[in-house]
C-alpha atoms as a PDB file:
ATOM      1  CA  UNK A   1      24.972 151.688 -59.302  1.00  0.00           C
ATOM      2  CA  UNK A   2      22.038 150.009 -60.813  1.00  0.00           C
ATOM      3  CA  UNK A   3      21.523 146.031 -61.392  1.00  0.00           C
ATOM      4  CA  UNK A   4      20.300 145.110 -64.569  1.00  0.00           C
ATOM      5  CA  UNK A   5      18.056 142.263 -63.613  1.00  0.00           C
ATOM      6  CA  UNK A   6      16.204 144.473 -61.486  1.00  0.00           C
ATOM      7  CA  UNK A   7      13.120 146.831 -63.828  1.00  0.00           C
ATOM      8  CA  UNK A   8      13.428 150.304 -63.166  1.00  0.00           C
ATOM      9  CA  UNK A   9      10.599 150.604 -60.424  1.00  0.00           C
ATOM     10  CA  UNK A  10      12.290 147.854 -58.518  1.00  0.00           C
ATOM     11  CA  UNK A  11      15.319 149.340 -58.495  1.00  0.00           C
ATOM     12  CA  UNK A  12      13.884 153.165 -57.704  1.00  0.00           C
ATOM     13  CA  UNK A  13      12.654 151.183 -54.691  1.00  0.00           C
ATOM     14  CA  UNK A  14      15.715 149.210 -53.347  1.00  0.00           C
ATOM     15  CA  UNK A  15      17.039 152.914 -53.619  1.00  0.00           C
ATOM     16  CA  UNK A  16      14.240 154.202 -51.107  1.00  0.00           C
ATOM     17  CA  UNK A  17      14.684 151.743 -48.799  1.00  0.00           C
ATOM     18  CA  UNK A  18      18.235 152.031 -48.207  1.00  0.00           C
ATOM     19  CA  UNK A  19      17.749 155.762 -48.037  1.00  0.00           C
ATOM     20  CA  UNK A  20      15.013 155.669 -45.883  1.00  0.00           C
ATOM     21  CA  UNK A  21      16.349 152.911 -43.937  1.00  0.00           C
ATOM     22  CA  UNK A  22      20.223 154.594 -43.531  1.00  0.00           C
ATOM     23  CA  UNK A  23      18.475 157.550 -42.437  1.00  0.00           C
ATOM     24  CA  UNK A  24      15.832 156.654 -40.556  1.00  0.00           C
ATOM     25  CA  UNK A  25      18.653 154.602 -38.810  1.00  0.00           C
ATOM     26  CA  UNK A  26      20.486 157.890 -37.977  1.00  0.00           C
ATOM     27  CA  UNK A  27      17.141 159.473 -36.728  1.00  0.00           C
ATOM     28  CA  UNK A  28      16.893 156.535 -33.815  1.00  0.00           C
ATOM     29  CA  UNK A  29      20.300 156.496 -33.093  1.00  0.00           C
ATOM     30  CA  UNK A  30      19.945 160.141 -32.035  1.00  0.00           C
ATOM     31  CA  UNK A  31      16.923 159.137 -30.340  1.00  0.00           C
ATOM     32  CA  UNK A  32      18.995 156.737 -28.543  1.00  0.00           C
ATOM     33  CA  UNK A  33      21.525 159.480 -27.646  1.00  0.00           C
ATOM     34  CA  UNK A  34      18.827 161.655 -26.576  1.00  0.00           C
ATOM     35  CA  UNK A  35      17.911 158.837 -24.085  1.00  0.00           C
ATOM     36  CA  UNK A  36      21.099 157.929 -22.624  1.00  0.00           C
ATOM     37  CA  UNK A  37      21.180 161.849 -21.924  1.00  0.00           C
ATOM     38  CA  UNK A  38      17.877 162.110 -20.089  1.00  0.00           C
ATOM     39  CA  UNK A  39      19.335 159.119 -18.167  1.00  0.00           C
ATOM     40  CA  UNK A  40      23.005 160.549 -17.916  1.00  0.00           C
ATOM     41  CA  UNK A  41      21.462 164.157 -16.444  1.00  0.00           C
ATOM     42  CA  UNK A  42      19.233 162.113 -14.350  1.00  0.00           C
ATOM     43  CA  UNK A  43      16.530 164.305 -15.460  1.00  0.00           C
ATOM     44  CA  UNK A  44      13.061 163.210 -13.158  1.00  0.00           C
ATOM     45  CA  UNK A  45      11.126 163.420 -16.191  1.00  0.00           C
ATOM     46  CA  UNK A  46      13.004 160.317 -17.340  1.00  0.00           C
ATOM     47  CA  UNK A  47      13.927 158.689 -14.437  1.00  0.00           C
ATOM     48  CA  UNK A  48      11.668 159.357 -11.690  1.00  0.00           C
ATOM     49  CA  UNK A  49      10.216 156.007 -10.445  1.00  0.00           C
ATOM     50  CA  UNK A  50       6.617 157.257 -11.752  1.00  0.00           C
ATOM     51  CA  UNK A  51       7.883 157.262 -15.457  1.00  0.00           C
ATOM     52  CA  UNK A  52       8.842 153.929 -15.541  1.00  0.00           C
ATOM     53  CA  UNK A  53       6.421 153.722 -18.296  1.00  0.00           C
ATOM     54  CA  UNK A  54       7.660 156.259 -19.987  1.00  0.00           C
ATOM     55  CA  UNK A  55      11.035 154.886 -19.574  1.00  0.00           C
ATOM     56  CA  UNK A  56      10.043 151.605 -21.473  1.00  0.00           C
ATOM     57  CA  UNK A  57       8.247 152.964 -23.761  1.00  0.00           C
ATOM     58  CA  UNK A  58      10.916 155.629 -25.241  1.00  0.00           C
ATOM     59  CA  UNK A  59      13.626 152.478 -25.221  1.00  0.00           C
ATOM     60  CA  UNK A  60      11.374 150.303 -26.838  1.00  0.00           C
ATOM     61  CA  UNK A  61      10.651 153.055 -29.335  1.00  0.00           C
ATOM     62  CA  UNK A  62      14.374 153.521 -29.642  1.00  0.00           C
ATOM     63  CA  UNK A  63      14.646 149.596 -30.272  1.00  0.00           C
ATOM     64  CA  UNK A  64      12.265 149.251 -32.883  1.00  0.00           C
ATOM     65  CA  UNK A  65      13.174 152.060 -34.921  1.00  0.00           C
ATOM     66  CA  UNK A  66      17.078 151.204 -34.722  1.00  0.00           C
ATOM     67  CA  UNK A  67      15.737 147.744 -36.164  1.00  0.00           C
ATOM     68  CA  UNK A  68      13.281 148.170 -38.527  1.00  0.00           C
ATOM     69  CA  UNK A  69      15.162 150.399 -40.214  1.00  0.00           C
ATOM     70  CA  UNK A  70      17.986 147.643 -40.454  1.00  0.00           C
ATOM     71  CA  UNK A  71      15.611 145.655 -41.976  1.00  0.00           C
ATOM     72  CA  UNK A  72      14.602 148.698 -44.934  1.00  0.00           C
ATOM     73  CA  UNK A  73      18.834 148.545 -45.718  1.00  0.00           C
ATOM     74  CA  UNK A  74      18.367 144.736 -45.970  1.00  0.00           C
ATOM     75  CA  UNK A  75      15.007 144.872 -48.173  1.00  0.00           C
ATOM     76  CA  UNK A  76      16.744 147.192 -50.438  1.00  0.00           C
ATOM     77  CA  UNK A  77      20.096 144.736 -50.567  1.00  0.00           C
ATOM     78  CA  UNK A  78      17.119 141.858 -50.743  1.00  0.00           C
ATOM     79  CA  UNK A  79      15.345 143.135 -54.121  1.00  0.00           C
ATOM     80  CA  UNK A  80      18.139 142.337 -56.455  1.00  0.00           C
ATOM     81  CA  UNK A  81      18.244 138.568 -55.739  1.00  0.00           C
ATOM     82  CA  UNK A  82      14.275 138.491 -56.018  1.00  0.00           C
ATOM     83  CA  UNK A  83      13.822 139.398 -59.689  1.00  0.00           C
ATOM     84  CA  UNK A  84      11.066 136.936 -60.399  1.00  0.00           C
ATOM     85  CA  UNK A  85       9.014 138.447 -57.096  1.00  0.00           C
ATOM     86  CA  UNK A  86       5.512 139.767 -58.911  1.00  0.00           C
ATOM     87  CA  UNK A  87       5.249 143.669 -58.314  1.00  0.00           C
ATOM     88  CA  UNK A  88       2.103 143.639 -56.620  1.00  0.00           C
ATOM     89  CA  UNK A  89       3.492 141.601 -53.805  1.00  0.00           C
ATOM     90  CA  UNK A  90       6.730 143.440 -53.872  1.00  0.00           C
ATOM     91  CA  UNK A  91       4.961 147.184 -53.780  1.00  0.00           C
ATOM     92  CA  UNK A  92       2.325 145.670 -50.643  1.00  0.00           C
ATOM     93  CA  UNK A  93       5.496 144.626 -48.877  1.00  0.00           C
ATOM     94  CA  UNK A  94       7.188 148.015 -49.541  1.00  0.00           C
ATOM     95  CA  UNK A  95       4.643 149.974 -48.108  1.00  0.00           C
ATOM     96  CA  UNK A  96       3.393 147.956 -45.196  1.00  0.00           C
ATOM     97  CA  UNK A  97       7.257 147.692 -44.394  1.00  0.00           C
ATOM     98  CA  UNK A  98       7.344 151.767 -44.622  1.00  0.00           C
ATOM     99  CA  UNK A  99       4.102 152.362 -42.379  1.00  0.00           C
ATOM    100  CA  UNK A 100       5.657 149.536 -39.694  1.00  0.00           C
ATOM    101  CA  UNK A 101       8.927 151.787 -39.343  1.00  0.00           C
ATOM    102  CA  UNK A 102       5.680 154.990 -38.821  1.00  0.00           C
ATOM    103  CA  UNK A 103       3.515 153.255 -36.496  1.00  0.00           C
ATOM    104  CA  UNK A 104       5.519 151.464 -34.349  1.00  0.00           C
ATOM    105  CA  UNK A 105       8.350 153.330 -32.892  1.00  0.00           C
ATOM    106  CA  UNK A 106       5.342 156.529 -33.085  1.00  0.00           C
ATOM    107  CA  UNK A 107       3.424 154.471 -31.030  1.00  0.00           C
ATOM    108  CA  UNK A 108       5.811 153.893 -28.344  1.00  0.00           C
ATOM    109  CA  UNK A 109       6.633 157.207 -28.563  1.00  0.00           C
ATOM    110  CA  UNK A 110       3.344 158.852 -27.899  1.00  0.00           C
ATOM    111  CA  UNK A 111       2.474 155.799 -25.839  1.00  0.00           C
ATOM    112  CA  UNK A 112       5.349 157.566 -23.353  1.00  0.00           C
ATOM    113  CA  UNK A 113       4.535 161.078 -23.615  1.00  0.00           C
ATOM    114  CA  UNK A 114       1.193 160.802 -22.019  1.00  0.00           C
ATOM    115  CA  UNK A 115       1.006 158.073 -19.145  1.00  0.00           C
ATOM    116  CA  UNK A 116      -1.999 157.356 -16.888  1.00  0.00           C
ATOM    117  CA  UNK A 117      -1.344 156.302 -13.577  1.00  0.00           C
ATOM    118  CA  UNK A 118       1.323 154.266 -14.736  1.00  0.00           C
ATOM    119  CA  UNK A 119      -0.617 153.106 -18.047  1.00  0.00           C
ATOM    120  CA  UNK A 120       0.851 154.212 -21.420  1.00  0.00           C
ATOM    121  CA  UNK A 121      -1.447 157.056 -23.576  1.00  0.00           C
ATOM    122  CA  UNK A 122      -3.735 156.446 -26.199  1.00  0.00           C
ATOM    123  CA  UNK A 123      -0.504 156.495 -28.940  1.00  0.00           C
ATOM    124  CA  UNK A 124       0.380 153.217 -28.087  1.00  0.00           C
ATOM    125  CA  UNK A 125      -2.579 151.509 -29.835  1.00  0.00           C
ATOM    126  CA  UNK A 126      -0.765 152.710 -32.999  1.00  0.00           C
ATOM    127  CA  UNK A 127       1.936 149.436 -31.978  1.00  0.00           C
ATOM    128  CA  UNK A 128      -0.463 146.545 -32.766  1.00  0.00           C
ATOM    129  CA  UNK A 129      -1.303 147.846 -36.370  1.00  0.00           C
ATOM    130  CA  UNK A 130       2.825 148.293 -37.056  1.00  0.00           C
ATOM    131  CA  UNK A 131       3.650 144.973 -35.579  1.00  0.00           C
ATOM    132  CA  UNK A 132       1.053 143.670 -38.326  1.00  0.00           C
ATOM    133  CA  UNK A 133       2.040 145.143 -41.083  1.00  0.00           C
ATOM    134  CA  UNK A 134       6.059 144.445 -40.147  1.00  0.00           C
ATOM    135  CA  UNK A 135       4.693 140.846 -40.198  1.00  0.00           C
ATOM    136  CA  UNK A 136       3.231 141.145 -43.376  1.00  0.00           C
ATOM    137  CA  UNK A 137       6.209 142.665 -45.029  1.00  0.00           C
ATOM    138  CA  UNK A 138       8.228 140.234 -43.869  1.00  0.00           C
ATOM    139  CA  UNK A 139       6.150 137.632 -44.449  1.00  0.00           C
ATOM    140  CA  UNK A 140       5.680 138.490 -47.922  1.00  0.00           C
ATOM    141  CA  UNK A 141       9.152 138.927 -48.366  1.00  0.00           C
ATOM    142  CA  UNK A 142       9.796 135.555 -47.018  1.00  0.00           C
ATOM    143  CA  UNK A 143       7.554 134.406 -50.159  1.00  0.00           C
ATOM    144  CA  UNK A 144       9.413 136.316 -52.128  1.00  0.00           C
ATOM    145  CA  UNK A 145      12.354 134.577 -51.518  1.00  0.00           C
ATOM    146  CA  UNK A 146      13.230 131.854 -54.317  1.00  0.00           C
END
């Protein structure tokens, strides 16, 4: 169902962010379930006191996936009410939203798979670059907002 006060690359794009969004949702919710397994089997590689890290890491990975992909289903439901939003800002917010729901919940990920003497691995530096852009996108759809 397509809204008519939305141009055709707007509404191509509210279309790719609820896709992406419902099933990127599905992907973290599995992650989730995978989790609660490790934890349910009491498998050491999860719970053994010296992956604490690890522990974190994979929940917080978990956690940010599950919600930024909320937030792609509520940019796409967003776009309609923001027909006067100019494209440019509209596409930079699209795509910095996109590499956020990437970078962050990969960065936990990988920040978990290799830990140092109780330090996360290299991955996680790939959290501070997805926390910016998921500020930008949101702060840019904020502006868009009228």
């Amino acid at each position: 169902m397509t809204n008519d006060s939305l141009d055709s690359t707007a509404e191509r794009m509210r279309a790719r962010h609820m896709r992406l969004g419902w099933w990127s949702l599905l992907v973290f919710l599995c992650l989730g379930l995978v989790i609660e397994t490790l934890h349910g089997l009491k498998t050491p590689l999860y719970l053994d006191v010296s992956n604490e890290t690890r522990r974190l890491l994979w929940t917080l990975a978990h956690a940010h996936g599950a919600l930024i992909s909320v937030v792609h289903v509520v940019f796409g439901l967003s776009l309609p009410a923001m027909v006067d939003w100019p494209d440019r800002q509209r596409s930079l917010a699209s795509r910095c939203l996109t590499a956020a729901l990437v970078l962050m919940p990969l960065g936990f990920f990988l920040g978990g798979v290799f830990i140092y003497e109780g330090d996360p691995g290299l991955g996680v530096l790939l959290v501070p670059p997805g926390a910016l852009l998921l500020a930008t996108a949101v702060f840019l759809t904020a502006r868009g907002v009228r």
